[in-house]
Structure formats: C-alpha cells, structure tokens
C-alpha atoms as a PDB file:
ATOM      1  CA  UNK A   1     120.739  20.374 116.892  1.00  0.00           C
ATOM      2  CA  UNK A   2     123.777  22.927 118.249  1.00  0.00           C
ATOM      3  CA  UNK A   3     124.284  25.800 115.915  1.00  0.00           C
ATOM      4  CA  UNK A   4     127.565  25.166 113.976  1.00  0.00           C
ATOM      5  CA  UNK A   5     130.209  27.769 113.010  1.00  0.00           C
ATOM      6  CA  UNK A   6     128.763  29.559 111.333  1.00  0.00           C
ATOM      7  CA  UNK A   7     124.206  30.531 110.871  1.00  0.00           C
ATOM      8  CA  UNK A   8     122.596  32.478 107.895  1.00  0.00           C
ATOM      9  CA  UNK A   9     119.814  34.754 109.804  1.00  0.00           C
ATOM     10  CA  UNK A  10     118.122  37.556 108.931  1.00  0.00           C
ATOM     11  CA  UNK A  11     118.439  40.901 109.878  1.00  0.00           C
ATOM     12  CA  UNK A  12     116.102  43.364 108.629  1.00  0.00           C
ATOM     13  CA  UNK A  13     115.751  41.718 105.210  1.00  0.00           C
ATOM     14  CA  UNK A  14     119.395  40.137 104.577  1.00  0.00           C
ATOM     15  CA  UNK A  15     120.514  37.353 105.738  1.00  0.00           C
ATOM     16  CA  UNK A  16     123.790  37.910 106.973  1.00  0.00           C
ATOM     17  CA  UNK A  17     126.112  34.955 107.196  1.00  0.00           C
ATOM     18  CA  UNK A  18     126.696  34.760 111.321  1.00  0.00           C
ATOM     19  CA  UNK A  19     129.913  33.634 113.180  1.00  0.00           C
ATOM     20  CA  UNK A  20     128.848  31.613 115.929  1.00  0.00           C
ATOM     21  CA  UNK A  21     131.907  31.913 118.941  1.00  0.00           C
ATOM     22  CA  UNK A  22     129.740  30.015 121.043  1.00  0.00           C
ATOM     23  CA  UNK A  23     131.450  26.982 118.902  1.00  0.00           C
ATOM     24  CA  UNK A  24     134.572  25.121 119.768  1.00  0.00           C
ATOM     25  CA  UNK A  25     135.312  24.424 116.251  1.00  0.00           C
ATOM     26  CA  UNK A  26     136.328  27.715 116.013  1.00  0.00           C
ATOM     27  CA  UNK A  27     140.174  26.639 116.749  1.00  0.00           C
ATOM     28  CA  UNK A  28     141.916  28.807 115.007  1.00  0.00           C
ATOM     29  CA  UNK A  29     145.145  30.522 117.072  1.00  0.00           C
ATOM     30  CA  UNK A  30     144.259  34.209 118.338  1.00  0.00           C
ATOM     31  CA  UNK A  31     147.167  34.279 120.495  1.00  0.00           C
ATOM     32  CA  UNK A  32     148.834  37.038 123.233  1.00  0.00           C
ATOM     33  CA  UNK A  33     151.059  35.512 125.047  1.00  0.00           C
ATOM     34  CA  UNK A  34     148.713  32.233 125.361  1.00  0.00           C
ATOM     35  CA  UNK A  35     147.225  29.595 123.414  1.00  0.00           C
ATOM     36  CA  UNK A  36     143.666  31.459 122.506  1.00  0.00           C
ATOM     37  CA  UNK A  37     141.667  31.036 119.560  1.00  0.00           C
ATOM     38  CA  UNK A  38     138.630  32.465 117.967  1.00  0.00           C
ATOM     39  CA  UNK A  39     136.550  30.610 120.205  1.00  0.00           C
ATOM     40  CA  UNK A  40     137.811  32.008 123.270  1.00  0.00           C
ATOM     41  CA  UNK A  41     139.137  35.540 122.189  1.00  0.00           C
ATOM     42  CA  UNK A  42     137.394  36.024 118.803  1.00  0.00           C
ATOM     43  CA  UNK A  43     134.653  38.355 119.810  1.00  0.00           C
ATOM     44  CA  UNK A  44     136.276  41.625 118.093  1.00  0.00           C
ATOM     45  CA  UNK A  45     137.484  39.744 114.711  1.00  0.00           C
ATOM     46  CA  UNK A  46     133.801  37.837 114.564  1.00  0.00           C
ATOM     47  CA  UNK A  47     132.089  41.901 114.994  1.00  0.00           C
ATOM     48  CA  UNK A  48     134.610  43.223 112.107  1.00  0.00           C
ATOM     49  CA  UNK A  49     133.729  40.582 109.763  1.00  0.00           C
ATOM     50  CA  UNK A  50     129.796  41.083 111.137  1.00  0.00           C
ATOM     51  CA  UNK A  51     130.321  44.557 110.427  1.00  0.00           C
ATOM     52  CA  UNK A  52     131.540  44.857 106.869  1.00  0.00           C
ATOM     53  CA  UNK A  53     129.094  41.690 105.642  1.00  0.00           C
ATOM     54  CA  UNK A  54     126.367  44.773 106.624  1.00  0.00           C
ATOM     55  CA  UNK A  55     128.090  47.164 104.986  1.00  0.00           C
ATOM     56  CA  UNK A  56     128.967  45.555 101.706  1.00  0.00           C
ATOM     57  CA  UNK A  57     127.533  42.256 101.954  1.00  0.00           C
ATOM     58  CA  UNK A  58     130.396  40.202 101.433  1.00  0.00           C
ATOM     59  CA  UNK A  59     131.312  37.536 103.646  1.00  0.00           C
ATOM     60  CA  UNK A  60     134.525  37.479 105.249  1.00  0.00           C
ATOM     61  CA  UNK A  61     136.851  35.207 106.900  1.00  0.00           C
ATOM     62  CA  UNK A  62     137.950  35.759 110.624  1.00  0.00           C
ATOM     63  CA  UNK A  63     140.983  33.360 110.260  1.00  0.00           C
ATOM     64  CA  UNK A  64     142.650  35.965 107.931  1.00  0.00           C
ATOM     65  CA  UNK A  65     141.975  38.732 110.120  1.00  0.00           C
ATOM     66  CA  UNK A  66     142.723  37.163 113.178  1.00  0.00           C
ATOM     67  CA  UNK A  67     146.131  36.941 111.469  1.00  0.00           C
ATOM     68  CA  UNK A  68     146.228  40.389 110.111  1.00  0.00           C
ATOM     69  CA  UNK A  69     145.341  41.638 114.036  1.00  0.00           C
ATOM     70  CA  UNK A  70     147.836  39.571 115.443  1.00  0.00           C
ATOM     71  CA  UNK A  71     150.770  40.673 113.101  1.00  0.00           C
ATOM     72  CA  UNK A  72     149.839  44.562 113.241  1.00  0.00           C
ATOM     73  CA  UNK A  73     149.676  44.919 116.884  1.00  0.00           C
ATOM     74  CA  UNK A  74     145.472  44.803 117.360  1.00  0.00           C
ATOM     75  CA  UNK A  75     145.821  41.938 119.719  1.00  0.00           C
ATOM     76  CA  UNK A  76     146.005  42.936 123.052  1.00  0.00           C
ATOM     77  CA  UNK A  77     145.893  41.079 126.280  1.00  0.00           C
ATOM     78  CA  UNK A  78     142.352  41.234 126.994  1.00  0.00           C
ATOM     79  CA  UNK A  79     141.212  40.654 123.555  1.00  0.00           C
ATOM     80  CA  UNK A  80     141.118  43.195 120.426  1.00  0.00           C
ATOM     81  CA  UNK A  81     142.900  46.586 121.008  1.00  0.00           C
ATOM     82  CA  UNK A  82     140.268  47.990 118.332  1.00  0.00           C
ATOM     83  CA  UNK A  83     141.829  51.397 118.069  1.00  0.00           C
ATOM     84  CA  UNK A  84     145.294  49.579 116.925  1.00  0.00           C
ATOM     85  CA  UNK A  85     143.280  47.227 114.703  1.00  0.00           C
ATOM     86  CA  UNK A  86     141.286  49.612 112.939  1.00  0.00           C
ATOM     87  CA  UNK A  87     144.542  51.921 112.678  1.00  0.00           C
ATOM     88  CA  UNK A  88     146.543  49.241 110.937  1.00  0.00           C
ATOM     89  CA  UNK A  89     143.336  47.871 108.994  1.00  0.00           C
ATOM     90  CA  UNK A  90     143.134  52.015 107.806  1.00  0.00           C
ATOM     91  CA  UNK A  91     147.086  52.449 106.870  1.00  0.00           C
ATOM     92  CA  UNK A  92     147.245  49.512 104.836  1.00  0.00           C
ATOM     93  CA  UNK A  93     144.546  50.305 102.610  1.00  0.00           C
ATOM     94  CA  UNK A  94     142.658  47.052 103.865  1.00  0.00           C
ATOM     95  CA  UNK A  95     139.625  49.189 105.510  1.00  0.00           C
ATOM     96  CA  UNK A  96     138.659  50.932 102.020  1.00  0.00           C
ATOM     97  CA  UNK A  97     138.661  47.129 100.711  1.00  0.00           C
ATOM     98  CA  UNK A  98     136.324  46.228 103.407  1.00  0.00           C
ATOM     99  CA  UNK A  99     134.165  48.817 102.529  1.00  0.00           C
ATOM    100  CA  UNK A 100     134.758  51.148 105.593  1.00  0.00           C
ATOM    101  CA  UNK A 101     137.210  54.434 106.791  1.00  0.00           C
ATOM    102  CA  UNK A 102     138.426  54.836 110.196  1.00  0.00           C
ATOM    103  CA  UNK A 103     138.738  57.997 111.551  1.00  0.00           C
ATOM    104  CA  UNK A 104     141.428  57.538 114.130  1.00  0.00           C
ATOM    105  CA  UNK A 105     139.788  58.971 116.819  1.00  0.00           C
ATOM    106  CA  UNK A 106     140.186  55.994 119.667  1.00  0.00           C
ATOM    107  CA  UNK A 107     137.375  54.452 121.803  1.00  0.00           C
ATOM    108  CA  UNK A 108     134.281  56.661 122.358  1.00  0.00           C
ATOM    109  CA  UNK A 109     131.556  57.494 124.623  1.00  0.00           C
ATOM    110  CA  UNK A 110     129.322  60.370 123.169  1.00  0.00           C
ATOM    111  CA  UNK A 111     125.921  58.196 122.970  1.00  0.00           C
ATOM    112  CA  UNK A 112     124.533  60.988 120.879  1.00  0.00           C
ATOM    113  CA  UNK A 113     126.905  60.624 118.071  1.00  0.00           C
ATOM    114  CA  UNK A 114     126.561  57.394 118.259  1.00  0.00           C
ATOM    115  CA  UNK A 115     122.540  57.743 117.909  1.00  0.00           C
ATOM    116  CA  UNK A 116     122.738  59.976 115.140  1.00  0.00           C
ATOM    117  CA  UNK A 117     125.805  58.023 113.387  1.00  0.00           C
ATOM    118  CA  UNK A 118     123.679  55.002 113.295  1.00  0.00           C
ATOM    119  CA  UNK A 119     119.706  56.116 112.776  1.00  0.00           C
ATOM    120  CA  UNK A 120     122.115  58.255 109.048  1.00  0.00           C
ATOM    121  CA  UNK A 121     122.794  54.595 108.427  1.00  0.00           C
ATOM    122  CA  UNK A 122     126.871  56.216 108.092  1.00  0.00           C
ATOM    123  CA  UNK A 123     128.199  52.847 108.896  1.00  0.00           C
ATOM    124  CA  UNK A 124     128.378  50.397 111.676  1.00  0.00           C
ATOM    125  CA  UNK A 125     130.108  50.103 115.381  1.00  0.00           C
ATOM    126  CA  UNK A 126     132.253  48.129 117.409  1.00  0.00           C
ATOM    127  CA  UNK A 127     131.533  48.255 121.041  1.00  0.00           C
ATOM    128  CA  UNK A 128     130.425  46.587 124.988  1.00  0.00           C
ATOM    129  CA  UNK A 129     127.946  46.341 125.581  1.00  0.00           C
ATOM    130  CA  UNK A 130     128.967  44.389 128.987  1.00  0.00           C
ATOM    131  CA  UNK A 131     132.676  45.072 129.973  1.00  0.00           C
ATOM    132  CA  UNK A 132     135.378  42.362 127.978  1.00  0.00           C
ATOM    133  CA  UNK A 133     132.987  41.542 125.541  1.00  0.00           C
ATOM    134  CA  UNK A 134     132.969  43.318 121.698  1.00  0.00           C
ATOM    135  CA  UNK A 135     130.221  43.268 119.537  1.00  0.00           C
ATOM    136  CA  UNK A 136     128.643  45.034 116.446  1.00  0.00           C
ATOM    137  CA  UNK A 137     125.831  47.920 116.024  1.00  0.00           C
ATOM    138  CA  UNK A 138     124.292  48.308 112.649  1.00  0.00           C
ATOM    139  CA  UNK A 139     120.905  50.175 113.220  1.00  0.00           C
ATOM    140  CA  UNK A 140     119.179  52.594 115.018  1.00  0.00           C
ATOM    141  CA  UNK A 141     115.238  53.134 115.674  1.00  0.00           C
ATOM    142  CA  UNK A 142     113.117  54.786 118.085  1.00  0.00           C
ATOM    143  CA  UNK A 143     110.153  53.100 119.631  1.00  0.00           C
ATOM    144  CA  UNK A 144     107.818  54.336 121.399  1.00  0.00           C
ATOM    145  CA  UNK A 145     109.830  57.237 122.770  1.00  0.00           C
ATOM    146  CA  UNK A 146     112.542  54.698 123.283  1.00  0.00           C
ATOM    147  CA  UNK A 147     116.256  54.795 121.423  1.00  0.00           C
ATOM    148  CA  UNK A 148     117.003  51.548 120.216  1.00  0.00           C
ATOM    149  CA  UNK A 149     120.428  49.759 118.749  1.00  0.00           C
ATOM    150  CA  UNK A 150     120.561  46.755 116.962  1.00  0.00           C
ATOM    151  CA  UNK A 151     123.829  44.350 118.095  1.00  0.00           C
ATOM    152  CA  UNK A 152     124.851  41.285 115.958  1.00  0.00           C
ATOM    153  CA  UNK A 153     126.574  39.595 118.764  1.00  0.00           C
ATOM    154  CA  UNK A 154     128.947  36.571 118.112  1.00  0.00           C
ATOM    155  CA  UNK A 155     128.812  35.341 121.975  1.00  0.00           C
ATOM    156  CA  UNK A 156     124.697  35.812 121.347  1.00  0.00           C
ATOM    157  CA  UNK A 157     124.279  36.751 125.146  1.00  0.00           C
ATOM    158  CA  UNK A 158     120.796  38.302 124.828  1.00  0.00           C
ATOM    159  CA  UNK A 159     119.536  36.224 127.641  1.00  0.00           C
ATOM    160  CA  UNK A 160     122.799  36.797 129.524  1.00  0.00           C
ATOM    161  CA  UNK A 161     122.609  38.429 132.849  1.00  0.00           C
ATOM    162  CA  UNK A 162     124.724  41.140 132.220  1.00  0.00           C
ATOM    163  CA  UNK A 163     122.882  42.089 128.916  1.00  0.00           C
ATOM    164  CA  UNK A 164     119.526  40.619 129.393  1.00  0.00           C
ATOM    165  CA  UNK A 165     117.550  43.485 131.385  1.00  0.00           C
ATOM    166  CA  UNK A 166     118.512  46.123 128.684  1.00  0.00           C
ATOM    167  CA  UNK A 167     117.338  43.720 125.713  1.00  0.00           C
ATOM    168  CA  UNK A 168     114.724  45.126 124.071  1.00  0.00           C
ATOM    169  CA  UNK A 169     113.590  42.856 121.424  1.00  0.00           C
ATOM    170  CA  UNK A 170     115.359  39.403 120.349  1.00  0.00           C
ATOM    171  CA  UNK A 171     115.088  39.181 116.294  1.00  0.00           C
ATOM    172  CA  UNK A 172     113.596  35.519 115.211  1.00  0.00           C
ATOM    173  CA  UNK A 173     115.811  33.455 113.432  1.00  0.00           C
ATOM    174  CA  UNK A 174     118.597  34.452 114.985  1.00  0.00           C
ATOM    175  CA  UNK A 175     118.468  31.656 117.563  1.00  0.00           C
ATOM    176  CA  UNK A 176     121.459  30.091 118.854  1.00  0.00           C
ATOM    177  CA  UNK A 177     121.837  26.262 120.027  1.00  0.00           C
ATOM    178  CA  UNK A 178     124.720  25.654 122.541  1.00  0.00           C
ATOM    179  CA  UNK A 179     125.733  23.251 125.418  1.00  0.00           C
ATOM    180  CA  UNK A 180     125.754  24.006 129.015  1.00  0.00           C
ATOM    181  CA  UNK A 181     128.957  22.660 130.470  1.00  0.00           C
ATOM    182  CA  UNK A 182     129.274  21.688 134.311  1.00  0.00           C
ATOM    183  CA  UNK A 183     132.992  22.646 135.711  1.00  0.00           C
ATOM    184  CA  UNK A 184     134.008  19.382 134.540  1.00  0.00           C
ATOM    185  CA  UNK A 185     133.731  20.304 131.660  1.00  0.00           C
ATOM    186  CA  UNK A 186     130.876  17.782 130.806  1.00  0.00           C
ATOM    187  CA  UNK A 187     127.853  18.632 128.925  1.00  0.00           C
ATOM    188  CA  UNK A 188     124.309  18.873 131.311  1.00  0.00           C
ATOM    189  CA  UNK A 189     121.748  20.434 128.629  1.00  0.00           C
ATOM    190  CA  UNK A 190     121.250  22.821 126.030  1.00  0.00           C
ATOM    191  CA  UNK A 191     120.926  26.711 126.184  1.00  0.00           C
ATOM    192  CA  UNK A 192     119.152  29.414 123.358  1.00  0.00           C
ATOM    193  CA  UNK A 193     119.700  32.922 123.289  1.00  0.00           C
ATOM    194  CA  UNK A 194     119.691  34.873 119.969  1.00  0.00           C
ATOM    195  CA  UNK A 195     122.139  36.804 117.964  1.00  0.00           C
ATOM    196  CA  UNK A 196     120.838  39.523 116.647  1.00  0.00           C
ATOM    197  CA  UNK A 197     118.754  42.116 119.149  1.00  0.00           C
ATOM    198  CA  UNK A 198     117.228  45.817 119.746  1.00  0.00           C
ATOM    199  CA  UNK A 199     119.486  46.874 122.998  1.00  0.00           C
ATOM    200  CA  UNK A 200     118.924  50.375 124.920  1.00  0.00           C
ATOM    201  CA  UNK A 201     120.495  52.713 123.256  1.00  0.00           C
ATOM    202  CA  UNK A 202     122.423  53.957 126.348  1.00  0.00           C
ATOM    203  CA  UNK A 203     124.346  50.669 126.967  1.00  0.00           C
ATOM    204  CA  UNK A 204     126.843  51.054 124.614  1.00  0.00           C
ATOM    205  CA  UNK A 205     130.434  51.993 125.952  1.00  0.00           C
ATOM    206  CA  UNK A 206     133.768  52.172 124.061  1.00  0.00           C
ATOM    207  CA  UNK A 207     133.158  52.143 120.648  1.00  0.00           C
ATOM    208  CA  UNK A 208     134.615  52.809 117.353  1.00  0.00           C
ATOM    209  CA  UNK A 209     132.696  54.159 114.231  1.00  0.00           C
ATOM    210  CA  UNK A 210     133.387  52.183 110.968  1.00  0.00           C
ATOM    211  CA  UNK A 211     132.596  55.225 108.810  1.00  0.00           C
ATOM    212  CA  UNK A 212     130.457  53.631 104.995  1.00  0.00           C
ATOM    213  CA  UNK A 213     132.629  54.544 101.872  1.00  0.00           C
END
C-alpha cells in the first residue's frame, strides 16, 4: 500500500509522527507567485515541523506554518527563505513555543560547528543536502572513524541519485511507498526509499541551527 500523509517511524527510540511530501494529498496552498502546495514546495515547512516533534515531541501542523511563512515573508521563490522564516518565527515569540531559539546568524557552512552542535544534542538543523531540497538533522555519531548525520527527510530521497552515494545507513521502518509516474503523468510501478538515514557528515550545505531551549 502507498504511504499516506503522514507515517509514525522510529527514530532512535521515538516514533516521530512523519510528513510524507511524496503525497499528493498534501494540497494545501504554499504559494509565490504560483499555485504550489505542500506537496510540491513543502520540503522546508515538513523539516520545521520534523524538527521541533524531536525537540519537544509534539506534533505539529504544516498547514499553519505554511501560512505563518507565507504571511511573514519566509516564502521565497525557490522554496523556504529559512533565514526570513526562522527570523519571523524568533520575533514573534512563536520559536520559544516550538521549543527552539534562533540565533540570527543566516545560512551556514562551518561543518565543524555543525558536528559539534549536533553530537551536544543543542538542537536540530535545517539544511541540503542536494541543492533545492531542505531537510532536517537531529543526530550526530561517529562510526568507525566516520562522522555521521542523521536526516529526517520529507522527499525520503535516500536512494536518490543525488543523495544515494553519501547514504550511510537507511533506518528500518522508515520506509516509504510511492508511485512512479511516466511523463504522462500515469502511474508505471511503485518506488521505496526511506525517511530517516545516517548521511556523511560533510554533505550538509546551508544550514540553520535551531538552538534547544
């Protein structure tokens, strides 16, 4: 059966509640200038919400933040501008709420903070891990000399070429159902790839640190 909206998995003893973008139900309006939705433009609102269920464990709903990002300036026209959606998220007070403080300090590319950051468990990060594409670190390990990053991923492109050779491990349960379209649009078979999975810790680029309060 195709995975739904939305998949409880585990990750590292929770189960987080996972938003799947990979569905077409997902039709609520994320719009710049166009006629997107969450299913087509969601990626960075699907991370947040991935983000603070880690941090606090509450579920949230992308609708209302898709809303909040739209009427604060964090939608931009290749997606999430995360530095103006974090910004608003911290002036309002709605960041504390979520469990999380912002630190204004833009997009970032200092792997080593990033490391250290998330091995301290100090919070989570947004980030690419492929260029257009946003999605969430929680954890940190090193394995057998090896720096590793955990990504909750609402696309779940682990098997994706442009992710797939730096995959390190693929977390079970966190498997993902979809359809593989033609360019008609017409549905030829069914793909897997997981959500949640151990990526090299140097392919991270652009990210933001959602500081724990």
């Amino acid at each position: 059966m195709l995975t739904g909206k939305t998949k409880a998995i585990p990750v590292l003893g929770r189960t987080l509640t996972f938003f799947n973008q990979r569905s077409r139900d997902w039709t609520h309006p994320y719009p710049y200038q166009d006629s997107a939705t969450l299913s087509s433009a969601g990626c960075g609102i699907f991370s947040l919400c991935h983000g603070v269920a880690w941090l606090t464990g509450r579920e949230q709903s992308p609708e209302q933040w898709a809303d909040f990002s739209v009427e604060n300036g964090g939608r931009g026209d290749d997606g999430t501008d995360r530095p103006a959606l974090l910004h608003a998220l911290q002036v309002t007070g709605n960041a504390a709420a979520l469990g999380f403080r912002y630190e204004e300090d833009g997009l970032r590319n200092d792997l080593d903070t990033l490391w250290d950051f998330l091995l301290n468990e100090r919070g989570v990060s947004l980030c690419n891990l492929r260029v257009g594409h946003i999605v969430c670190l929680v954890a940190a390990r090193e394995r057998e000399g090896r720096r590793e990053l955990l990504a909750i991923d609402s696309y779940s492109e682990s098997a994706s070429e442009k992710v797939r050779d730096r995959v390190a491990e693929v977390l079970p349960g966190s498997e993902i159902l979809y359809p593989i379209r033609n360019n008609a649009g017409l549905i030829v078979g069914e793909g897997m790839s997981y959500a949640a999975f151990w990526v090299d810790a140097a392919t991270p680029r652009d990210f933001n640190l959602l500081h724990r309060v």
